[in-house]
N, C-alpha and C. Protein backbone atom coordinates (compact mmCIF):
# COMPACT_ATOMS: atom_id res chain seq x y z
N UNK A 1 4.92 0.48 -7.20
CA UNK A 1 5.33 -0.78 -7.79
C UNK A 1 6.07 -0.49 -9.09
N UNK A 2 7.34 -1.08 -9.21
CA UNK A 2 8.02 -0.64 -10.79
C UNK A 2 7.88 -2.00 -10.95
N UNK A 3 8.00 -2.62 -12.54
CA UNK A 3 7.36 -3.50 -13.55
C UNK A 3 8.40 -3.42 -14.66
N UNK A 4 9.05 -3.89 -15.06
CA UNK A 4 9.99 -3.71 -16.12
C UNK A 4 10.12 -6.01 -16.73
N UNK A 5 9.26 -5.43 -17.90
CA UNK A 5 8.98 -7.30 -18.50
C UNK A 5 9.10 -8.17 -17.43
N UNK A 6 9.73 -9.36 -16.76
CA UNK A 6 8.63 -10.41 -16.07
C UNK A 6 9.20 -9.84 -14.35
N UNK A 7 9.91 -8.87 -14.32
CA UNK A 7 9.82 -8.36 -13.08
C UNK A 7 9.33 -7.24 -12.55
N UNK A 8 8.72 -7.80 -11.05
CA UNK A 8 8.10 -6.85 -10.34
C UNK A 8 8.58 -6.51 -9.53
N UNK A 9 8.79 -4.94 -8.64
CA UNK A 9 9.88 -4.58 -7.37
C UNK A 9 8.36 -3.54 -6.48
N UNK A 10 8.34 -4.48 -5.37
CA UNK A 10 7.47 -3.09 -4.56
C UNK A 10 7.44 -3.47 -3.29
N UNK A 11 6.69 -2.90 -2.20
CA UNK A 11 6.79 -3.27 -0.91
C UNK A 11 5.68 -3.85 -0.92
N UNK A 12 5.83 -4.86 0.21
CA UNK A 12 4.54 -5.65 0.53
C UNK A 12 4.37 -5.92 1.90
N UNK A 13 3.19 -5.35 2.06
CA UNK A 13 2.41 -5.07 3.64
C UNK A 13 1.77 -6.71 4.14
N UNK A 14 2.08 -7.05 5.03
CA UNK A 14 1.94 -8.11 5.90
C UNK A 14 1.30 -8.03 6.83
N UNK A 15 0.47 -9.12 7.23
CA UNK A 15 0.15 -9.00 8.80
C UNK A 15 1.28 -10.04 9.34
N UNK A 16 1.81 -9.33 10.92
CA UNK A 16 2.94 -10.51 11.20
C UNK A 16 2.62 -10.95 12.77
N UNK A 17 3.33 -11.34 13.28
CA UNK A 17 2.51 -12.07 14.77
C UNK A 17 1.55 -11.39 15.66
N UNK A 18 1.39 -11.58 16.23
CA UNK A 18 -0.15 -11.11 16.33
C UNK A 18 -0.54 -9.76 15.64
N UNK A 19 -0.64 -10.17 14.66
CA UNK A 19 -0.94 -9.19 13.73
C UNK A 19 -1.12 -7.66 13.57
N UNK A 20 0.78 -7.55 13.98
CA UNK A 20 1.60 -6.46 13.76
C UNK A 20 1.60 -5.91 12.30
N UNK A 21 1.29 -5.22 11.92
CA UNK A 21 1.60 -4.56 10.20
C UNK A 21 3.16 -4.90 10.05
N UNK A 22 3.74 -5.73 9.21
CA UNK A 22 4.71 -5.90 8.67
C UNK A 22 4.88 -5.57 7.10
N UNK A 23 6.31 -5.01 6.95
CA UNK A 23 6.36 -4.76 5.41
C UNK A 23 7.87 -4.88 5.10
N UNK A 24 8.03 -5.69 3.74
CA UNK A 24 9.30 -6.23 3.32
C UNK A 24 9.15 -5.65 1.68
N UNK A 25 10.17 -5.63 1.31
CA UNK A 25 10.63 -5.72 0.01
C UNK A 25 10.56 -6.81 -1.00
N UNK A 26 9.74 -6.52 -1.97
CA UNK A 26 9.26 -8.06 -2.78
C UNK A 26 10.02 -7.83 -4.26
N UNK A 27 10.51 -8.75 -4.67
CA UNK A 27 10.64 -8.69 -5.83
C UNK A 27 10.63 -10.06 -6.81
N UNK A 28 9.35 -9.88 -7.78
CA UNK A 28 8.95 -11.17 -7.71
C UNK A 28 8.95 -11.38 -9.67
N UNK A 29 9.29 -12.81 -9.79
CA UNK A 29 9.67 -13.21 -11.28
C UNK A 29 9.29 -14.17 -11.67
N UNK A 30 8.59 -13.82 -12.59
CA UNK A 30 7.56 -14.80 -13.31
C UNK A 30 8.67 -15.56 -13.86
N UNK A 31 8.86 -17.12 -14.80
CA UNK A 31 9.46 -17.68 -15.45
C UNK A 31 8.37 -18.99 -15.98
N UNK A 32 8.89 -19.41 -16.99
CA UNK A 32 8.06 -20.63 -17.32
C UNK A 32 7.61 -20.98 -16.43
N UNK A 33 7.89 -22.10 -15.57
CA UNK A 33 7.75 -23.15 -15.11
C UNK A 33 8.10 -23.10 -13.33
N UNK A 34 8.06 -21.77 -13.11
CA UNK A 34 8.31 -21.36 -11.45
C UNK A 34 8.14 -20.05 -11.59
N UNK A 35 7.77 -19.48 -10.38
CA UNK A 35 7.96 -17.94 -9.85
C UNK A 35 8.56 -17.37 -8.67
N UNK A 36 10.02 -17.19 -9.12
CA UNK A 36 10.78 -16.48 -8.20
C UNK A 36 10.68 -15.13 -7.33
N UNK A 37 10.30 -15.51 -5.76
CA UNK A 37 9.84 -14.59 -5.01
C UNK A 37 10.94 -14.33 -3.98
N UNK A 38 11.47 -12.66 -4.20
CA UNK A 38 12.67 -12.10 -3.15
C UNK A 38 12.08 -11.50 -2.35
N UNK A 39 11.66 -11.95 -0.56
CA UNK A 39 11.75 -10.96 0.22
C UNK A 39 12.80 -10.10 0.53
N UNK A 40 12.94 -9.28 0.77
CA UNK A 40 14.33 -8.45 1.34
C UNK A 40 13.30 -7.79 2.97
N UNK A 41 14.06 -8.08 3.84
CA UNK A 41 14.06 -7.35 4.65
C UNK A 41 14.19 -6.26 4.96
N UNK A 42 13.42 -5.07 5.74
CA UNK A 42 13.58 -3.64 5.28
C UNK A 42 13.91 -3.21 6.88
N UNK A 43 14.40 -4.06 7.67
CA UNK A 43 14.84 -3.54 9.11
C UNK A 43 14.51 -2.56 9.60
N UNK A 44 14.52 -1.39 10.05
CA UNK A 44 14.45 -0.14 10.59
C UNK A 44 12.86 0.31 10.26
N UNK A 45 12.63 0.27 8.89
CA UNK A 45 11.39 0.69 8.14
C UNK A 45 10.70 -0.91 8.39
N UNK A 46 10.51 -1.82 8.98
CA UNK A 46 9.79 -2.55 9.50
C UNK A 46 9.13 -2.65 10.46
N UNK A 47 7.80 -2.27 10.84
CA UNK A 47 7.28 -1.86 12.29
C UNK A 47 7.27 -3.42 12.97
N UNK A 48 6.41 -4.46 11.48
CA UNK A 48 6.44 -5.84 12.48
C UNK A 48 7.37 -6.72 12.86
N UNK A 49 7.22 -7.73 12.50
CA UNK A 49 7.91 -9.60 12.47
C UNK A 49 8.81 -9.06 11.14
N UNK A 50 9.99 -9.76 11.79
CA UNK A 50 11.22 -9.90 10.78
C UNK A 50 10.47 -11.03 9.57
N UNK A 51 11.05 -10.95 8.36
CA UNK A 51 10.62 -11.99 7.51
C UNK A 51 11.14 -13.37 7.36
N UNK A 52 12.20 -13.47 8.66
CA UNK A 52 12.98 -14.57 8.99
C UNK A 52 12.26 -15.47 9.88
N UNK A 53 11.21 -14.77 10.97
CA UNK A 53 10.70 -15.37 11.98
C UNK A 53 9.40 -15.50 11.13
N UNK A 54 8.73 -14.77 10.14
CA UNK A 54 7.62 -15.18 9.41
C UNK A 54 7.69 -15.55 8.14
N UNK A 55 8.48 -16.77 7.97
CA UNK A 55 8.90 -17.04 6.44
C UNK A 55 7.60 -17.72 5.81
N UNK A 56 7.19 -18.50 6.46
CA UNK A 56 6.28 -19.72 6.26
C UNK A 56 5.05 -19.01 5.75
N UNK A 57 4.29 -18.13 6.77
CA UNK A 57 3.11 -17.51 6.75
C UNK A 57 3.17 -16.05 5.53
N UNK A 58 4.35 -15.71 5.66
CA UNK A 58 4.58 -15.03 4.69
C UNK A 58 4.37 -14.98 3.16
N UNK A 59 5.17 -16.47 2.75
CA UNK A 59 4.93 -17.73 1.24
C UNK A 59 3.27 -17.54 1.48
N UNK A 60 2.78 -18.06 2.18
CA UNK A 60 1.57 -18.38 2.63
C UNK A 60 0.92 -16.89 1.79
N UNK A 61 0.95 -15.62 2.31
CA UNK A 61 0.44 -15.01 1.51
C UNK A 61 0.48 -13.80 0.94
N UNK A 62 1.76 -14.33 0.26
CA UNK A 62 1.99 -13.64 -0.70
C UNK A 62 1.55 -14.75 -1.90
N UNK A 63 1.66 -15.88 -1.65
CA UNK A 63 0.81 -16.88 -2.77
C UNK A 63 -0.35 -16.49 -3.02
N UNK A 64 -0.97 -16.02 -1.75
CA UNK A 64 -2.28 -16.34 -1.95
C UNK A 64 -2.93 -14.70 -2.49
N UNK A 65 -2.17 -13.72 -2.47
CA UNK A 65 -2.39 -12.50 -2.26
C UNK A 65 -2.38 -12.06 -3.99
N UNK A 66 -0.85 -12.96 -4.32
CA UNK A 66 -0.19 -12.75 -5.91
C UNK A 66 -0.63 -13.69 -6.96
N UNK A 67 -1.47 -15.11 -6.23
CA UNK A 67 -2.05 -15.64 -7.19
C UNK A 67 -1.07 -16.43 -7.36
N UNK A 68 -0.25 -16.93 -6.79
CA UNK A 68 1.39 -17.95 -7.08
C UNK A 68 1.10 -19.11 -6.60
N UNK A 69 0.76 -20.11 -7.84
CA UNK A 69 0.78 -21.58 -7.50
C UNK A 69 1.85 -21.99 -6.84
N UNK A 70 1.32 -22.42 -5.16
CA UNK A 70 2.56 -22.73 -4.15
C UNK A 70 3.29 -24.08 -4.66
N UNK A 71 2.86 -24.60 -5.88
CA UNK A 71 3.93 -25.88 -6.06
C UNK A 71 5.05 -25.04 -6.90
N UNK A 72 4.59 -24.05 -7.11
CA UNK A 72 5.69 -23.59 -8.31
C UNK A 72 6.79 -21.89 -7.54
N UNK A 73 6.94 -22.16 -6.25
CA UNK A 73 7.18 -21.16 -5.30
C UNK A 73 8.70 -21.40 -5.25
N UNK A 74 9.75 -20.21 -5.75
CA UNK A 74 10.92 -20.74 -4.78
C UNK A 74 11.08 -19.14 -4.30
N UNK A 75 11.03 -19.23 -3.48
CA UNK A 75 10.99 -18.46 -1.73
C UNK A 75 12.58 -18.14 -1.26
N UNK A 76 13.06 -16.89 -2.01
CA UNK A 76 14.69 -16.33 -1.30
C UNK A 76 14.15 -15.54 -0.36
N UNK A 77 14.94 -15.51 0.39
CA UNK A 77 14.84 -14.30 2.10
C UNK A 77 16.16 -13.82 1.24
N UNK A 78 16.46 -12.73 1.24
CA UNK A 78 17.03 -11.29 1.01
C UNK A 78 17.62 -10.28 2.52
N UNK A 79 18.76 -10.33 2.97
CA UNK A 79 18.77 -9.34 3.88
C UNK A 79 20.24 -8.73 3.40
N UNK A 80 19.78 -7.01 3.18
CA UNK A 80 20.88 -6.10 2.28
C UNK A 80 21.89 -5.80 3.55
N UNK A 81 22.77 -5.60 2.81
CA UNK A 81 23.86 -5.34 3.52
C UNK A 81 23.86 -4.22 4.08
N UNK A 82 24.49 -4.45 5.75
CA UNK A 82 23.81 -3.12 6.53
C UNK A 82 25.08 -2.32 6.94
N UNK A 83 26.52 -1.88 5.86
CA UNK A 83 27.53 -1.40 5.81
C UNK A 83 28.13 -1.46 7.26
N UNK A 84 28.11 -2.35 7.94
CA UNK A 84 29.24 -2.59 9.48
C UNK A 84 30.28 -3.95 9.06
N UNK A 85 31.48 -3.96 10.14
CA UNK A 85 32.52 -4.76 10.01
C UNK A 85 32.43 -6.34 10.63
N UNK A 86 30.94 -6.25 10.95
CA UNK A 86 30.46 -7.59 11.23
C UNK A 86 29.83 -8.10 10.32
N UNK A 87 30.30 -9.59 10.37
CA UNK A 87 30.54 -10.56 9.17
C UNK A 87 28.31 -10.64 9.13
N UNK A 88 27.71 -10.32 10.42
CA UNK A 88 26.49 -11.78 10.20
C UNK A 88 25.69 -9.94 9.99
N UNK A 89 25.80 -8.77 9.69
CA UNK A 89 25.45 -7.59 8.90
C UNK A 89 25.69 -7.54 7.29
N UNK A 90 26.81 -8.75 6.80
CA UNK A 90 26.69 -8.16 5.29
C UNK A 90 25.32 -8.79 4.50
N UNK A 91 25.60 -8.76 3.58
CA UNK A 91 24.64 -9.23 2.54
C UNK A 91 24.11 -10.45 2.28
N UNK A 92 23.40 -11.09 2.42
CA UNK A 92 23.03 -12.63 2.42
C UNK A 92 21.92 -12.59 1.49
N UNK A 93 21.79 -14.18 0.85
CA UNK A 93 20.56 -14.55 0.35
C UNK A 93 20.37 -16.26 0.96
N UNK A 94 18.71 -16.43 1.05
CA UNK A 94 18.78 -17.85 1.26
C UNK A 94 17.65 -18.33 0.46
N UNK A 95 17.71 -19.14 -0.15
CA UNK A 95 16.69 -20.17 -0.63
C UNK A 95 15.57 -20.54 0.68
N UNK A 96 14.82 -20.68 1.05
CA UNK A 96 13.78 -21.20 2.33
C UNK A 96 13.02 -22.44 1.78
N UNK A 97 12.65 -23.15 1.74
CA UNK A 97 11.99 -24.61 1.62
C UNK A 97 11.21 -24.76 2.63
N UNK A 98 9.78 -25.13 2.31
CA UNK A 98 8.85 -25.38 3.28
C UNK A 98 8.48 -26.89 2.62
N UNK A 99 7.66 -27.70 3.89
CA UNK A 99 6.92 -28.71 3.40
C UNK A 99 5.55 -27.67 3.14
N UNK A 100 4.40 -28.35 2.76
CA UNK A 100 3.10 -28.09 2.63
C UNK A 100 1.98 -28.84 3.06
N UNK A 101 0.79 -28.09 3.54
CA UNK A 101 -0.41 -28.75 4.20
C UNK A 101 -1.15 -27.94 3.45
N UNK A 102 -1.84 -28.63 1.88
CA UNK A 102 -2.52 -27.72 1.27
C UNK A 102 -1.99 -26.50 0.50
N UNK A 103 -2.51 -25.43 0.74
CA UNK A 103 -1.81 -24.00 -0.06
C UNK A 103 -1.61 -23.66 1.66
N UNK A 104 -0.95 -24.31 2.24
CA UNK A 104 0.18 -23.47 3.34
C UNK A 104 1.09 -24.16 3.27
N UNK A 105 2.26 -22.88 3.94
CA UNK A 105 3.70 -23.50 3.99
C UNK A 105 4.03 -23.83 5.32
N UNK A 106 4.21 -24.93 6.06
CA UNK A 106 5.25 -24.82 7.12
C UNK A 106 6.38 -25.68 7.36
N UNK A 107 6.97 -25.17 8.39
CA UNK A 107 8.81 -25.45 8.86
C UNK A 107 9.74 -25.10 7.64
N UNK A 108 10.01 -24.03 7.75
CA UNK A 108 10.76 -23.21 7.02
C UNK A 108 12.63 -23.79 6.88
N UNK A 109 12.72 -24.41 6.00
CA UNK A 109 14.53 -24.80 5.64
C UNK A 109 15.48 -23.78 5.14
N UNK A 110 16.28 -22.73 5.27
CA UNK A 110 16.88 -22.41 4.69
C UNK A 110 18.38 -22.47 4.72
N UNK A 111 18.63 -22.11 2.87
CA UNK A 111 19.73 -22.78 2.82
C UNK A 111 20.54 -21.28 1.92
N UNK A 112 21.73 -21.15 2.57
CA UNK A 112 22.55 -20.22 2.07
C UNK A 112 23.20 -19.73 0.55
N UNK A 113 22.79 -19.05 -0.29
CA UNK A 113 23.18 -19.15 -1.68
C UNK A 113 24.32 -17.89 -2.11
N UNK A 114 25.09 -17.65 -3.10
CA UNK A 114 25.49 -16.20 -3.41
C UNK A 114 24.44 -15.61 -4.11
N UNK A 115 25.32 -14.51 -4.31
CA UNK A 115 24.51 -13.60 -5.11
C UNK A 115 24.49 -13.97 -6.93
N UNK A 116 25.90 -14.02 -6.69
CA UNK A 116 25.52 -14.94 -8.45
C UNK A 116 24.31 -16.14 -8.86
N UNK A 117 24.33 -17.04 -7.79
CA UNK A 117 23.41 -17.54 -8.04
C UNK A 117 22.10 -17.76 -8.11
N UNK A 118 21.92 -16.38 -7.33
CA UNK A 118 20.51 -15.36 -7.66
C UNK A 118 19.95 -14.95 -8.74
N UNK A 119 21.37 -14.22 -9.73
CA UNK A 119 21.72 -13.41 -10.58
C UNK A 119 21.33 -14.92 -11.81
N UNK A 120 22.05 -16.07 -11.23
CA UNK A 120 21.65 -16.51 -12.54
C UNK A 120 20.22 -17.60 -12.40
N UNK A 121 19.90 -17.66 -11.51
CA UNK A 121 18.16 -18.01 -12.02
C UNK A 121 17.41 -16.82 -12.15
N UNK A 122 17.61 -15.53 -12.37
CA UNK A 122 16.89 -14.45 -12.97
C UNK A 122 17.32 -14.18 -14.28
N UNK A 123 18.19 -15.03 -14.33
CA UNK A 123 18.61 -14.81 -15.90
C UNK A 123 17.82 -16.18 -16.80
């Protein structure tokens, strides 16, 4: 895990459908009044569930794992760019939006952002 002031970067082990060991890339940011949580997808080095097909259960617990008040959750999916000449391989980020039942998340919304605008709610 590297730690450098309100950010954290490490992998995080999952259980994913029928409870396959899954593991994604977290990188997670404290701020006043929210805590910004980046999965990144780690493809190849992923034995389980993509973090696309387990977005919901995922929020679910890594909240519950990191101690992240789920009202105060905003939830990017992260998938790095996988250097080919196809457009749906480059680099993406999405915002994900869940409703809630309690401290769970389900029906996962996501919505397409740049990278700047990543760049500037971490700023």
């Amino acid at each position: 895990m590297k730690t450098s002031g309100k950010y954290v970067d490490y992998e995080f082990h999952f259980k994913g459908k029928w409870d396959v060991p899954g593991i994604c890339g977290l990188k997670v940011v404290q701020q006043t009044d929210k805590t910004i949580v980046i999965a990144t997808n780690l493809y190849e080095h992923n034995p389980g569930t993509s973090i696309s097909r387990w977005s919901a259960q995922l929020a679910t617990a890594i909240c519950k794992e990191l101690k992240i008040d789920p009202s105060q959750l905003i939830f990017i999916e992260h998938n790095p760019d996988r250097q080919s000449k196809l457009d749906f391989y480059k680099e993406t980020f999405d915002i994900v939006e869940f409703d809630r039942d309690g401290d769970l998340f389900t029906n996962p919304r996501w919505t397409r952002i740049s990278k700047k605008e990543v760049d500037d709610m971490l700023s």
